[in-house]
Protein backbone atom coordinates (compact mmCIF):
# COMPACT_ATOMS: atom_id res chain seq x y z
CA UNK A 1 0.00 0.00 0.00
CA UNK A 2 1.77 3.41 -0.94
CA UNK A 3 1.77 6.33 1.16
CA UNK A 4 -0.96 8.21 0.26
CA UNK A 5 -3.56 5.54 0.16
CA UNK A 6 -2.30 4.43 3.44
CA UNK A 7 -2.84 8.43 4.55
CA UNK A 8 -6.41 8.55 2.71
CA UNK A 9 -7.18 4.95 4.31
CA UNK A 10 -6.33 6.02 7.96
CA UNK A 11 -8.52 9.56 7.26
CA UNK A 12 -11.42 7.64 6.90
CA UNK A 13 -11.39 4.95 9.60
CA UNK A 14 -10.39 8.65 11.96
CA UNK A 15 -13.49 10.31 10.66
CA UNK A 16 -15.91 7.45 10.31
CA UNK A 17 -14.90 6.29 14.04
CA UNK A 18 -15.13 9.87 15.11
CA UNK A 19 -18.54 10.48 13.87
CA UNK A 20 -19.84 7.53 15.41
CA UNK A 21 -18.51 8.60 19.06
CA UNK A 22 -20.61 11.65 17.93
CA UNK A 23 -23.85 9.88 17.95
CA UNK A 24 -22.92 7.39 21.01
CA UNK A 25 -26.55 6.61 21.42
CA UNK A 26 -26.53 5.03 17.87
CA UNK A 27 -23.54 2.59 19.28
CA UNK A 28 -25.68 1.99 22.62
CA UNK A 29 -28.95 1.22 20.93
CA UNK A 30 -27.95 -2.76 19.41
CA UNK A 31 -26.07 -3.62 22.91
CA UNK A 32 -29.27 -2.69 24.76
CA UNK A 33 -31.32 -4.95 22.02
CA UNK A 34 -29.02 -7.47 22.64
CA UNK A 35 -29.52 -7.20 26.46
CA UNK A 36 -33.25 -7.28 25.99
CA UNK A 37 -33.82 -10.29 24.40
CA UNK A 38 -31.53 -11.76 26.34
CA UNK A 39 -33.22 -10.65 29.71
CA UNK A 40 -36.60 -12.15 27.71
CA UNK A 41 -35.97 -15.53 27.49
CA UNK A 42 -35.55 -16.84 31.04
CA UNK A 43 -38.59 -15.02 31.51
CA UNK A 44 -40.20 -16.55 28.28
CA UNK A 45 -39.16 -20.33 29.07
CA UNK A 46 -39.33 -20.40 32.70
CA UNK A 47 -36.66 -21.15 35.28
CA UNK A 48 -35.30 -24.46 33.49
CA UNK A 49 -31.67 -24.04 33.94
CA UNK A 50 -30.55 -27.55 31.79
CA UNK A 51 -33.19 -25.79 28.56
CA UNK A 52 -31.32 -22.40 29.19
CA UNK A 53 -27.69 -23.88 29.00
CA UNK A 54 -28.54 -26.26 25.74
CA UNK A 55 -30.04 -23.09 23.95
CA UNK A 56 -27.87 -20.50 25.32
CA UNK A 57 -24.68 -20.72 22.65
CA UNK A 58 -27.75 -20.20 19.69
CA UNK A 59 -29.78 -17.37 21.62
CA UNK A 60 -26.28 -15.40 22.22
CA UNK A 61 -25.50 -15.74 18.46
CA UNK A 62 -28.63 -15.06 16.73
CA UNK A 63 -29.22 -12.12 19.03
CA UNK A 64 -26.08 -10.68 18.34
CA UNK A 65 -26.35 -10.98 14.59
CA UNK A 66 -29.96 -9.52 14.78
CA UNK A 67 -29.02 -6.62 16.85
CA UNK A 68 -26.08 -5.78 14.17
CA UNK A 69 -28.59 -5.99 11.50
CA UNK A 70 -30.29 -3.09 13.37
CA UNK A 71 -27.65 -0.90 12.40
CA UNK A 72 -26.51 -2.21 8.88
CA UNK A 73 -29.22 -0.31 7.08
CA UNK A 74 -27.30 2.57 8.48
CA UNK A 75 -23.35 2.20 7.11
CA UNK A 76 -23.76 4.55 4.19
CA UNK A 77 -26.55 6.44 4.60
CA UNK A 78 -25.13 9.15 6.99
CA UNK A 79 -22.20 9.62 3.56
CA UNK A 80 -25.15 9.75 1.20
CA UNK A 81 -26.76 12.37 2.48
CA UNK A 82 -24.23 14.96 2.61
CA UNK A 83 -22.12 13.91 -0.03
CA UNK A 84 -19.33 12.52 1.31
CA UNK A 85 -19.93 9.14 -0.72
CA UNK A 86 -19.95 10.67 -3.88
CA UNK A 87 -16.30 12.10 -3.36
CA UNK A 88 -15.10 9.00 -1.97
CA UNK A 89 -16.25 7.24 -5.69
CA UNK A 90 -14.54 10.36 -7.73
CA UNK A 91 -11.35 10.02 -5.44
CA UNK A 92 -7.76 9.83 -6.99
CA UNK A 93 -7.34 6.32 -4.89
CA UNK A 94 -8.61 2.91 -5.01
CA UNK A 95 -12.44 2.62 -3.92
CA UNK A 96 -12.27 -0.66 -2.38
CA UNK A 97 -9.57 -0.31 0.05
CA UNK A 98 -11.36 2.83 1.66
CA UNK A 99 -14.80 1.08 1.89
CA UNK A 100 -12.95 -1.15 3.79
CA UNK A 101 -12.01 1.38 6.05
CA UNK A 102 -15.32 2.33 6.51
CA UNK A 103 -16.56 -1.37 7.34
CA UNK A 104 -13.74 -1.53 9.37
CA UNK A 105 -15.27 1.12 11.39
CA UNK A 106 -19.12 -0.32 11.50
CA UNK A 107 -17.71 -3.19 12.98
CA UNK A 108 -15.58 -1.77 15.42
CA UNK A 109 -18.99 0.65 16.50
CA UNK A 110 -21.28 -2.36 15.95
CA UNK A 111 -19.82 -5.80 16.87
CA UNK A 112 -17.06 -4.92 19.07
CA UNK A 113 -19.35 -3.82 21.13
CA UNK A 114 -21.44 -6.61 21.61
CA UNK A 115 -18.89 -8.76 21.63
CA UNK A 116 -17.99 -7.42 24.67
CA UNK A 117 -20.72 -7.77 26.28
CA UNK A 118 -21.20 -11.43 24.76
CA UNK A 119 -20.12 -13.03 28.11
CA UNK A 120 -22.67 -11.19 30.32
CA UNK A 121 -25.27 -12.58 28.06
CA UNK A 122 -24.06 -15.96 28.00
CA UNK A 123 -23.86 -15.79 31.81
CA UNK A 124 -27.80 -14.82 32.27
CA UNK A 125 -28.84 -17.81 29.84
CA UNK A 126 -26.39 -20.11 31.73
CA UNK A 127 -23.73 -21.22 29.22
CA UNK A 128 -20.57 -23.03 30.86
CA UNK A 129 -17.76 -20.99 31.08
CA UNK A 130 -15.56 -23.64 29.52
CA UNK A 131 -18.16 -23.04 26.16
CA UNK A 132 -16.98 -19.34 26.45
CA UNK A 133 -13.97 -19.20 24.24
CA UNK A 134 -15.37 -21.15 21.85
CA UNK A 135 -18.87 -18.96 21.33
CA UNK A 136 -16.34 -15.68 21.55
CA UNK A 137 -14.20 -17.06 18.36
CA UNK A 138 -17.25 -17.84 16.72
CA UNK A 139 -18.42 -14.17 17.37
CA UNK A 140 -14.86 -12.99 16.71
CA UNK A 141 -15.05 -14.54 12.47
CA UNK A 142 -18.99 -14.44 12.27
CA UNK A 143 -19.50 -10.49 12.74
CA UNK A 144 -16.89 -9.51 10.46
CA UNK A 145 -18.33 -11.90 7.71
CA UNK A 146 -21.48 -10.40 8.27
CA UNK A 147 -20.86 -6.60 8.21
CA UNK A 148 -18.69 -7.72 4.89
CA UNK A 149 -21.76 -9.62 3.37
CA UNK A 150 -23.74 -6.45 4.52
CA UNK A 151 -21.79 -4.15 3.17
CA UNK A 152 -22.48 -5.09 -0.38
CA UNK A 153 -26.00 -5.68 -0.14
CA UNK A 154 -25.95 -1.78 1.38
CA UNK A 155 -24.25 -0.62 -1.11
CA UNK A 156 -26.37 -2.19 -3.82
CA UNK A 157 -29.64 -0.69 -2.27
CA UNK A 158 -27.89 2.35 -1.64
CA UNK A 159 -30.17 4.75 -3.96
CA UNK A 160 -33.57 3.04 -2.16
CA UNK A 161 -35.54 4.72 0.11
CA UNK A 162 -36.54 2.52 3.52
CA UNK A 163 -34.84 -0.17 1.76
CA UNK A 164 -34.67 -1.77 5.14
CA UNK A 165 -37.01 -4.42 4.93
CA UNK A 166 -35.43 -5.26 1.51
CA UNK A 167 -31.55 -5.55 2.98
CA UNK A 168 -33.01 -7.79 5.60
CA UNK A 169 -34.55 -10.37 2.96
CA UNK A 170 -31.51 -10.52 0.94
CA UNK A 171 -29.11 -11.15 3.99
CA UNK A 172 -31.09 -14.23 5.39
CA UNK A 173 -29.43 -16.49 2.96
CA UNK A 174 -26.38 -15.29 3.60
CA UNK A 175 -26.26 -14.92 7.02
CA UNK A 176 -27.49 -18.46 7.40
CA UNK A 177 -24.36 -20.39 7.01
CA UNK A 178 -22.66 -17.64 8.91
CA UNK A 179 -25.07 -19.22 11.62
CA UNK A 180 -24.84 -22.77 11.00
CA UNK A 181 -21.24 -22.69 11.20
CA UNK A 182 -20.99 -20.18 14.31
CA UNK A 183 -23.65 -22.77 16.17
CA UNK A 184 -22.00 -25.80 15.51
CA UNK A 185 -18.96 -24.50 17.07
CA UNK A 186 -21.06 -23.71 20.22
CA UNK A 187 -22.73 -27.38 20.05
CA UNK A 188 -19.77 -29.10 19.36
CA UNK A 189 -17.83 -27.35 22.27
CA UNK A 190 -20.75 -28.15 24.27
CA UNK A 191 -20.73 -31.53 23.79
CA UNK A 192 -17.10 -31.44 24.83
CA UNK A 193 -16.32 -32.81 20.53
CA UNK A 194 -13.73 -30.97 18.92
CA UNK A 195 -14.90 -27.13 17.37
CA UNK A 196 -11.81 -26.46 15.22
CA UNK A 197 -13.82 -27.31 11.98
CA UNK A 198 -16.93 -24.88 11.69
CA UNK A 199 -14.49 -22.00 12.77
CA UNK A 200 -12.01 -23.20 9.99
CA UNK A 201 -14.77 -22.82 8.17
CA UNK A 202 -15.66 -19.56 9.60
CA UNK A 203 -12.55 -18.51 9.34
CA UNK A 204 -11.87 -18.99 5.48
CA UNK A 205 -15.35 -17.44 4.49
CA UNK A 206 -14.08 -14.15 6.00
CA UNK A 207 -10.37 -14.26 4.31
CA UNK A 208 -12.57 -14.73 1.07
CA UNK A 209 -15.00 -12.08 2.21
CA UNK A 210 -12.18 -9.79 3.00
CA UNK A 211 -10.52 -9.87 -0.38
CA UNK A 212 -13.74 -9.88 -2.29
CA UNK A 213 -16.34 -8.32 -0.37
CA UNK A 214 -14.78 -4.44 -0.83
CA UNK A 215 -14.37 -4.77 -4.60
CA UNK A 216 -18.17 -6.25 -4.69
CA UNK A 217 -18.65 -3.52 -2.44
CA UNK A 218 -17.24 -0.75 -4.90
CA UNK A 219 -18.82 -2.00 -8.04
CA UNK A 220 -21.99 -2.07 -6.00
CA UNK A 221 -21.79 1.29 -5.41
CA UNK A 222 -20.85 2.74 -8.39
CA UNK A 223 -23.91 0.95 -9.99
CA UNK A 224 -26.31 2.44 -7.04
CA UNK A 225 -25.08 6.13 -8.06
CA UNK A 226 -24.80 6.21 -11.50
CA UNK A 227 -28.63 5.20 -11.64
């Protein structure tokens, strides 16, 4: 990477990441989601602690990915409104690389967040602390994958108004393996089996989505402004 993409790269993550400490209460809002369904279920299933444990790993994962869905919709629109987008697109550098910044910093404001706060929910549904590392991993490769997948399906709806509905729709199949995979490492860990193969698999889907998903990203977007 030559100096003055590295310069325009690190600009973006600054300002993106600065904005969103701006509007803290956007950051808040899918960790107290997350919280909330979480708080639900004991209430919703009764006090069976075995039922809690077995379902815990799926409840912390699908509430987690639900919560960050909240805030997908949101990654561009903020730089669509005042502009900002289009001068990324006519910029002297490389598109992809600083959309990449820019998921970068979703994820950071997004996931990290609830990643964080991953192990309080587990502890309320009653997961076993030796299940802990492996539902954090599987957090750790599944968000990413997902705010990558996201990204592109944003961009592609960019020009559509409440297109939230729509973004959800066409992430379910895509997010779905991100869940089957991120589960089984949960189950398997569980079960006290071995949970290096779903977050091998994890793991690949996001160095593909990493090298791909920005240039999809890109095209996306250039597509979504020029009509």
């Amino acid at each position: 990477m030559n100096a003055p993409l590295a310069r325009a790269c690190a600009a973006v993550l600054r300002r993106d990441l600065l904005l969103a400490w701006r509007r803290r209460g956007d950051i808040a809002m899918p960790v107290l989601y997350a919280l909330i369904v979480a708080t639900l279920f004991p209430f919703a299933l009764g006090p069976d602690e075995p039922l809690l444990r077995r379902i815990a790993g799926g409840v912390v994962l699908v509430t987690v990915l639900l919560a960050m869905l909240l805030a997908l919709d949101a990654m561009f629109r903020s730089d669509l409104e005042d502009g900002s987008l289009e001068q990324l697109v006519l910029a002297p550098q490389p598109l992809a690389p600083l959309l990449g910044m820019k998921i970068l910093a979703h994820w950071t404001t997004t996931a990290l967040p609830l990643i964080v706060v991953a192990p309080l929910l587990a502890g309320m549904l009653h997961l076993p602390g030796a299940v802990l590392p492996a539902l954090l991993l599987a957090l750790l490769l599944a968000t990413p994958l997902i705010s990558l997948l996201g990204a592109v399906l944003v961009a592609l709806t960019a020009g559509t108004r409440r297109s939230g509905m729509l973004l959800a729709l066409m992430l379910l199949p895509l997010g779905v393996p991100v869940v089957i995979f991120a589960a089984g490492a949960v189950a398997a860990a569980q079960q006290g089996l071995p949970w290096a193969a779903p977050v091998a698999w994890l793991g690949a889907g996001l160095a593909l989505a990493l090298v791909l998903a920005p240039l999809a990203c890109a095209a996306a977007l250039r597509i979504a402004l020029d009509a």
